[in-house]
Protein backbone atom coordinates (compact mmCIF):
# COMPACT_ATOMS: atom_id res chain seq x y z
CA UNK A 1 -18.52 31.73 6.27
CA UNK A 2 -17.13 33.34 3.01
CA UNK A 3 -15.16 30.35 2.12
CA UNK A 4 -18.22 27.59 3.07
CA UNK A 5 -20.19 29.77 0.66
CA UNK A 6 -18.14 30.50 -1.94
CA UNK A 7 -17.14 26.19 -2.32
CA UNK A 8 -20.72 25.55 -1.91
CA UNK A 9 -21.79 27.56 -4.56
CA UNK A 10 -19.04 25.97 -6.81
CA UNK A 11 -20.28 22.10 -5.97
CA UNK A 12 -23.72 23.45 -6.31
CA UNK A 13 -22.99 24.82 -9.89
CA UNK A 14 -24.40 28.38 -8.56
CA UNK A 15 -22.24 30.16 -11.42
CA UNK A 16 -23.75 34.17 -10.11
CA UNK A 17 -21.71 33.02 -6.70
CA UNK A 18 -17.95 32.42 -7.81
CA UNK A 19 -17.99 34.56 -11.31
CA UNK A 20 -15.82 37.45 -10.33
CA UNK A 21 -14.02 36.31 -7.42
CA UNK A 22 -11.71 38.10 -5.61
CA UNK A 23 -8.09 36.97 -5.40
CA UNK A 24 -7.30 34.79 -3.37
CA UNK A 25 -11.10 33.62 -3.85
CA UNK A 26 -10.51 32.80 -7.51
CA UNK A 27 -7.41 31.05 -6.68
CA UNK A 28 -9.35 28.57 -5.02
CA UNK A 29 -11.76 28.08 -8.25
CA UNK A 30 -9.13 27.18 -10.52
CA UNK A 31 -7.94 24.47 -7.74
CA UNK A 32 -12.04 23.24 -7.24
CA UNK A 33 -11.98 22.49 -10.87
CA UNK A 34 -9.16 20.21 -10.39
CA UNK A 35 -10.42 18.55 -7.33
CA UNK A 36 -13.62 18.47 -9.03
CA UNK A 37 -11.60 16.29 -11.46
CA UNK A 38 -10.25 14.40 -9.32
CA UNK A 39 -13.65 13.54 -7.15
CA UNK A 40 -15.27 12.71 -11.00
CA UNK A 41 -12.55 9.74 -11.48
CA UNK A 42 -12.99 8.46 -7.85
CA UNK A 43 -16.38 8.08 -8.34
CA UNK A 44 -15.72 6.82 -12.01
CA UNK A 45 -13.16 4.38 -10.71
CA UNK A 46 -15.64 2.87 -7.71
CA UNK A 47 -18.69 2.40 -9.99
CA UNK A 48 -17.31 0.69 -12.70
CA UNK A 49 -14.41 -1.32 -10.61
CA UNK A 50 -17.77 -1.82 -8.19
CA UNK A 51 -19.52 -3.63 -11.10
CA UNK A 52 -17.32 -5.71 -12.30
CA UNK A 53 -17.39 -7.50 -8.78
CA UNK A 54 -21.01 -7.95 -8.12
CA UNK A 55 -21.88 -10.89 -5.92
CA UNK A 56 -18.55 -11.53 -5.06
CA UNK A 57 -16.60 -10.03 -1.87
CA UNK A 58 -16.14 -6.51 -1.83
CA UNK A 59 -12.54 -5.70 -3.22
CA UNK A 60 -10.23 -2.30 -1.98
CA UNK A 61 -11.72 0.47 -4.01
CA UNK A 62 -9.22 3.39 -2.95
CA UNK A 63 -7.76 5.49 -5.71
CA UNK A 64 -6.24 9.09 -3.78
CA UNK A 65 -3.55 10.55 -6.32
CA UNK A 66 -2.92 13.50 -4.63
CA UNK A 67 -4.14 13.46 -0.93
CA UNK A 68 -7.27 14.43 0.88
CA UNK A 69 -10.17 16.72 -0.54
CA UNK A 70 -8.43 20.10 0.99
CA UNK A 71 -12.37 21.48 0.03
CA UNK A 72 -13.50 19.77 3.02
CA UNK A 73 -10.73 20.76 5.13
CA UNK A 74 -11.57 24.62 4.17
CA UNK A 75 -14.98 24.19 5.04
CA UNK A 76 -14.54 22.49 8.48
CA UNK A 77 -12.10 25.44 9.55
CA UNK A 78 -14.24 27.89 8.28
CA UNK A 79 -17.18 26.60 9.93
CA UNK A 80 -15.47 25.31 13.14
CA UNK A 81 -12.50 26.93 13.54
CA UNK A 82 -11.30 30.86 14.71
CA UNK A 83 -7.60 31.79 14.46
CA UNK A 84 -6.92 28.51 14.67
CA UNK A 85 -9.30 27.22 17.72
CA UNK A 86 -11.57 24.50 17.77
CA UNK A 87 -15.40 25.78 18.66
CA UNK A 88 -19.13 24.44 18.89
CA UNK A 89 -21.57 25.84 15.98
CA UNK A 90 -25.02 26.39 16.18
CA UNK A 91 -28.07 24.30 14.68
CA UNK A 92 -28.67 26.97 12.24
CA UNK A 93 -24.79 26.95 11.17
CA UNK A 94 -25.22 23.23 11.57
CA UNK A 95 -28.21 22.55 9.27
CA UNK A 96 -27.01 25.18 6.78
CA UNK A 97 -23.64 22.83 6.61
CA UNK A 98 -25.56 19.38 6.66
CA UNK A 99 -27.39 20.67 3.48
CA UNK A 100 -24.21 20.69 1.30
CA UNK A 101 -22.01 18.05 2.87
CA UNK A 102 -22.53 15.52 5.74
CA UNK A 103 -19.52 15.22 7.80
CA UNK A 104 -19.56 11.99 10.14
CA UNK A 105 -17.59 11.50 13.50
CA UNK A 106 -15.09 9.81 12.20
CA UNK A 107 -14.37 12.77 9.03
CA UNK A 108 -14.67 15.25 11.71
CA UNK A 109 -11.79 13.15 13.88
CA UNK A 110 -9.88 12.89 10.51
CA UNK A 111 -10.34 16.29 9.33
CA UNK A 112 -9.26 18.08 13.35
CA UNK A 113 -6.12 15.71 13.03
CA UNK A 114 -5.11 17.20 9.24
CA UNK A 115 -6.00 20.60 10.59
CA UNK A 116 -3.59 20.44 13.49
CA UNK A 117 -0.93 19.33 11.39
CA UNK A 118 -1.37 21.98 8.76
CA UNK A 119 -0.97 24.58 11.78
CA UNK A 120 2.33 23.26 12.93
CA UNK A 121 3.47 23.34 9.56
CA UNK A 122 2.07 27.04 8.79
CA UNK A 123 4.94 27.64 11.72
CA UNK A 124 3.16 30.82 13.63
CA UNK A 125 -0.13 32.19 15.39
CA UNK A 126 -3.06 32.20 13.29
CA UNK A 127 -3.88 35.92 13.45
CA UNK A 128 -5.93 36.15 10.26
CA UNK A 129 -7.94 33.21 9.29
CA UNK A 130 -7.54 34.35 5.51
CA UNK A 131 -3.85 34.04 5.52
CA UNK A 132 -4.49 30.11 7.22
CA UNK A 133 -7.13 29.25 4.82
CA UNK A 134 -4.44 30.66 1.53
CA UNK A 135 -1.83 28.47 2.77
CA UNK A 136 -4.25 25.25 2.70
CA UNK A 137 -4.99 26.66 -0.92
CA UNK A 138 -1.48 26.77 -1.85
CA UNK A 139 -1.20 23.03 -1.23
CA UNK A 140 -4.39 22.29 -2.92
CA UNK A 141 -3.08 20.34 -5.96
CA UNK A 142 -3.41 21.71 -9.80
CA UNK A 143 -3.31 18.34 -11.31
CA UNK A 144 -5.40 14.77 -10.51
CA UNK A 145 -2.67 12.78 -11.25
CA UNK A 146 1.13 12.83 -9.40
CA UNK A 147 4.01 13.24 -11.24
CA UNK A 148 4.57 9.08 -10.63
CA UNK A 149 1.36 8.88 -13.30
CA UNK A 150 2.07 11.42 -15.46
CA UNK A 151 5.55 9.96 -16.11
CA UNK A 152 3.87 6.77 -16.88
CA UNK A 153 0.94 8.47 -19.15
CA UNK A 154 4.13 9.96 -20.92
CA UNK A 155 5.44 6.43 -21.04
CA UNK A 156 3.06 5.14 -23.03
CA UNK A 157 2.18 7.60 -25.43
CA UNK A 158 6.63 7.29 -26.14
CA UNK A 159 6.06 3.70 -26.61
CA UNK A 160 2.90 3.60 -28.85
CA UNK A 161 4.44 6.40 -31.04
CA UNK A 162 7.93 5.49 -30.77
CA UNK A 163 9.32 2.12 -30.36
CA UNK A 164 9.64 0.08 -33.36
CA UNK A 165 8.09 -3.65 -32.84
CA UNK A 166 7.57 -7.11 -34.31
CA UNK A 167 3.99 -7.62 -35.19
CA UNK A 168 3.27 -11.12 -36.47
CA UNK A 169 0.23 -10.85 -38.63
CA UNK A 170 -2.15 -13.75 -38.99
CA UNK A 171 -5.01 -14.58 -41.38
CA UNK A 172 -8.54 -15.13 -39.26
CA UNK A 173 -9.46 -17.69 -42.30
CA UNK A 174 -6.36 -19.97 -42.55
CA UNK A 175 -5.16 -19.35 -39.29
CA UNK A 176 -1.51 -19.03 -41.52
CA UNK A 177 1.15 -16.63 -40.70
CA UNK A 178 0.25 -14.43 -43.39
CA UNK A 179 3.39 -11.19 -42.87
CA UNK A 180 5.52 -9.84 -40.45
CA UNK A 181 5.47 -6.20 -40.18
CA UNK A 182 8.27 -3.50 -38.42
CA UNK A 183 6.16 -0.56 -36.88
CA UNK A 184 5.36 1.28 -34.06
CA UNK A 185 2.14 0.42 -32.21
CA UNK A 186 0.44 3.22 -33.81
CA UNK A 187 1.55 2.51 -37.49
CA UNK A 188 0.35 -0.92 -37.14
CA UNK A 189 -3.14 -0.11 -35.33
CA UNK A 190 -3.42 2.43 -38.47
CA UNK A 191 -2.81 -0.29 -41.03
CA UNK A 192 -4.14 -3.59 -39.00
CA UNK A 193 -7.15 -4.95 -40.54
CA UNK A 194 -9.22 -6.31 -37.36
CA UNK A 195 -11.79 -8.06 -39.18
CA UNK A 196 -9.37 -10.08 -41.54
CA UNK A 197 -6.24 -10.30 -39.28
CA UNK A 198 -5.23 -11.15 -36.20
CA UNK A 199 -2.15 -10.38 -33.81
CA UNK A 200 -1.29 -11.44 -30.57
CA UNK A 201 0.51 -7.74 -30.12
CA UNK A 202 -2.31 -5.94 -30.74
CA UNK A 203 -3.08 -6.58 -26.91
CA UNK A 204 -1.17 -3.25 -25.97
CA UNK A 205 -1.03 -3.59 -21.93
CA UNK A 206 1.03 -7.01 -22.55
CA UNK A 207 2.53 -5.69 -25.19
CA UNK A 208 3.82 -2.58 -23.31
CA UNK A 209 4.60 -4.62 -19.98
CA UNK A 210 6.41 -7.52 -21.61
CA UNK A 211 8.99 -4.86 -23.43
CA UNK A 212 9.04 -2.21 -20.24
CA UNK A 213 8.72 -4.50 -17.13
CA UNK A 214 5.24 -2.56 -15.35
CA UNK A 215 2.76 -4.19 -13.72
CA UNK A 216 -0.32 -5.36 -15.75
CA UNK A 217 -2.55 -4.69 -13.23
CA UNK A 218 -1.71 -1.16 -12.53
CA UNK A 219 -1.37 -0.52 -16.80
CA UNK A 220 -4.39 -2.30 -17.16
CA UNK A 221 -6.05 0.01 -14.90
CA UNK A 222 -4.98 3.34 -15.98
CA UNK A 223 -6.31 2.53 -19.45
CA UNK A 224 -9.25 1.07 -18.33
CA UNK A 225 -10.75 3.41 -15.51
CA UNK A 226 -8.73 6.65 -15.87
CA UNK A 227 -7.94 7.33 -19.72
CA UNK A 228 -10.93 9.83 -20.03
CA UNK A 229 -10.03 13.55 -21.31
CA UNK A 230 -12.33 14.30 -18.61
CA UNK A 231 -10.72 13.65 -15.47
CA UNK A 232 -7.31 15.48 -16.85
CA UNK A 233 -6.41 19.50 -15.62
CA UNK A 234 -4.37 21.61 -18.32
CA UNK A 235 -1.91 21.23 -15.65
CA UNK A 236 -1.86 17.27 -16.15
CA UNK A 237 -1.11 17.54 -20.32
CA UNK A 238 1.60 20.11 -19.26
CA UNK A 239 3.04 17.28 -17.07
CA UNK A 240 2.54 14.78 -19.63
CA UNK A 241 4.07 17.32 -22.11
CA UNK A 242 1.57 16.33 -24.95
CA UNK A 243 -1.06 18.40 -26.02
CA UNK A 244 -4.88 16.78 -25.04
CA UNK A 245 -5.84 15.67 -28.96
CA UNK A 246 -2.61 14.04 -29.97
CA UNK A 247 -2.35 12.24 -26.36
CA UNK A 248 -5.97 11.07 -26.78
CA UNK A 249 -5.61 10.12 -30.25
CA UNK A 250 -3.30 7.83 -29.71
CA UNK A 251 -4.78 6.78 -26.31
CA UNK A 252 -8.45 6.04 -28.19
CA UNK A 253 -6.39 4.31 -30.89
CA UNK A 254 -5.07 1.61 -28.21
CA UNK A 255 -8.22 1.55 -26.60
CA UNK A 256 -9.93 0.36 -30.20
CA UNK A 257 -7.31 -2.05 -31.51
CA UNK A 258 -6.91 -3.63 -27.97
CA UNK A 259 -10.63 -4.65 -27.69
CA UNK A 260 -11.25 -8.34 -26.90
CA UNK A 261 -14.73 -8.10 -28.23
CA UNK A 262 -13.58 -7.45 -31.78
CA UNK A 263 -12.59 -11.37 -31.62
């Protein structure tokens, strides 16, 4: 149970029990940290989307970038599984499993089912259940977010910087057109006077979807439930192809000037 360990020790922040791992054992660190990512947005995302629908009827909360947690998946063969066949543990195995992660029926069901299909795709006998279990950590993503968001996170970091707009400016007092300024988002969120001013185009997700065509909901989303430098891998700003500060500069700087409270 090598592998049940060594993850265990990683979720259970037991630093003495993954420093100095082996290869392929520290492959499989640097891909935890991602999922490890990944599992802090989907909890992010189901809290916050959770509370904004209290006492009304539960809404779809599923967010799943990049496919299953292959953690699990590692842990159930390891624990249940010999060169590829299905066997019965004991209580002591059993308890020692429930203490770090209760799998129900159904997750068993589920997990069998992506097992089996992994084999067929590994293509040959499972003689070594090391060379199985490297193959599942091949395919064990390095980013949270597909290449689908990170063309879209590079999206609108182009258009904020980029794309020259109209911004009618409006005095909060008079309620008068007061100028009409030529910038980019970010040189007119850098010059915008909030508590003087007003702007219809300060509101950046209608902004953005009027002149590109995307969905509000899904823009609105992103920025509001997954813009945190937090859930992002190194892997993720290299898709993005903008390093962390200057993306989340410009990423805090919508965030601010977008604000309906400041009205």
């Amino acid at each position: 149970m090598k592998w049940f360990t060594l993850i265990k020790n990683f979720y259970m922040r037991n630093e003495s029990g993954t420093q100095n791992a082996p290869y392929p054992q520290n492959i499989l660190i640097e891909k935890l940290k991602v999922e490890r990512k990944y599992r802090l947005l989907r909890k992010h995302i189901r809290y916050t989307k959770q509370s904004n629908v209290n006492n009304k009827r539960k809404s779809s909360l599923a967010f799943d970038p990049n496919g299953c947690i292959y953690s699990n998946l590692i842990v159930f063969y390891d624990i249940f599984y010999d060169k590829g066949e299905y066997f019965r543990i004991d209580k002591k195995v059993s308890k020692c499993l429930e203490e770090f992660e209760h799998f129900s029926k159904n997750q068993k069901q589920t997990y069998k089912k992506r097992l089996e299909e992994l084999m067929q795709e590994y293509g040959k006998p499972i003689s070594k259940n090391d060379d199985f279990i490297l193959y599942i950590i091949k395919k064990m993503p390095s980013s949270v977010f597909n290449e689908e968001d990170a063309l879209l996170w590079r999206k609108i970091y182009d258009f904020a910087t980029t794309k020259k707009i109209e911004f009618r400016i409006i005095d909060r007092k008079s309620k008068c057109e007061k100028e009409i300024r030529e910038q980019t988002y970010i040189e007119f969120a850098n010059t915008f006077d909030i508590s003087q001013n007003s702007c219809k185009g300060r509101f950046f997700v209608r902004l953005f979807c009027q002149q590109t065509g995307e969905r509000y909901v899904r823009i609105d989303d992103m920025l509001r439930y997954k813009a945190k430098a937090e859930f992002f891998s190194n892997q993720d700003f290299a898709s993005i192809g903008i390093d962390e500060q200057a993306f989340f500069n410009v990423i805090q700087t919508i965030k601010r000037i977008s604000k309906k409270e400041a009205d």
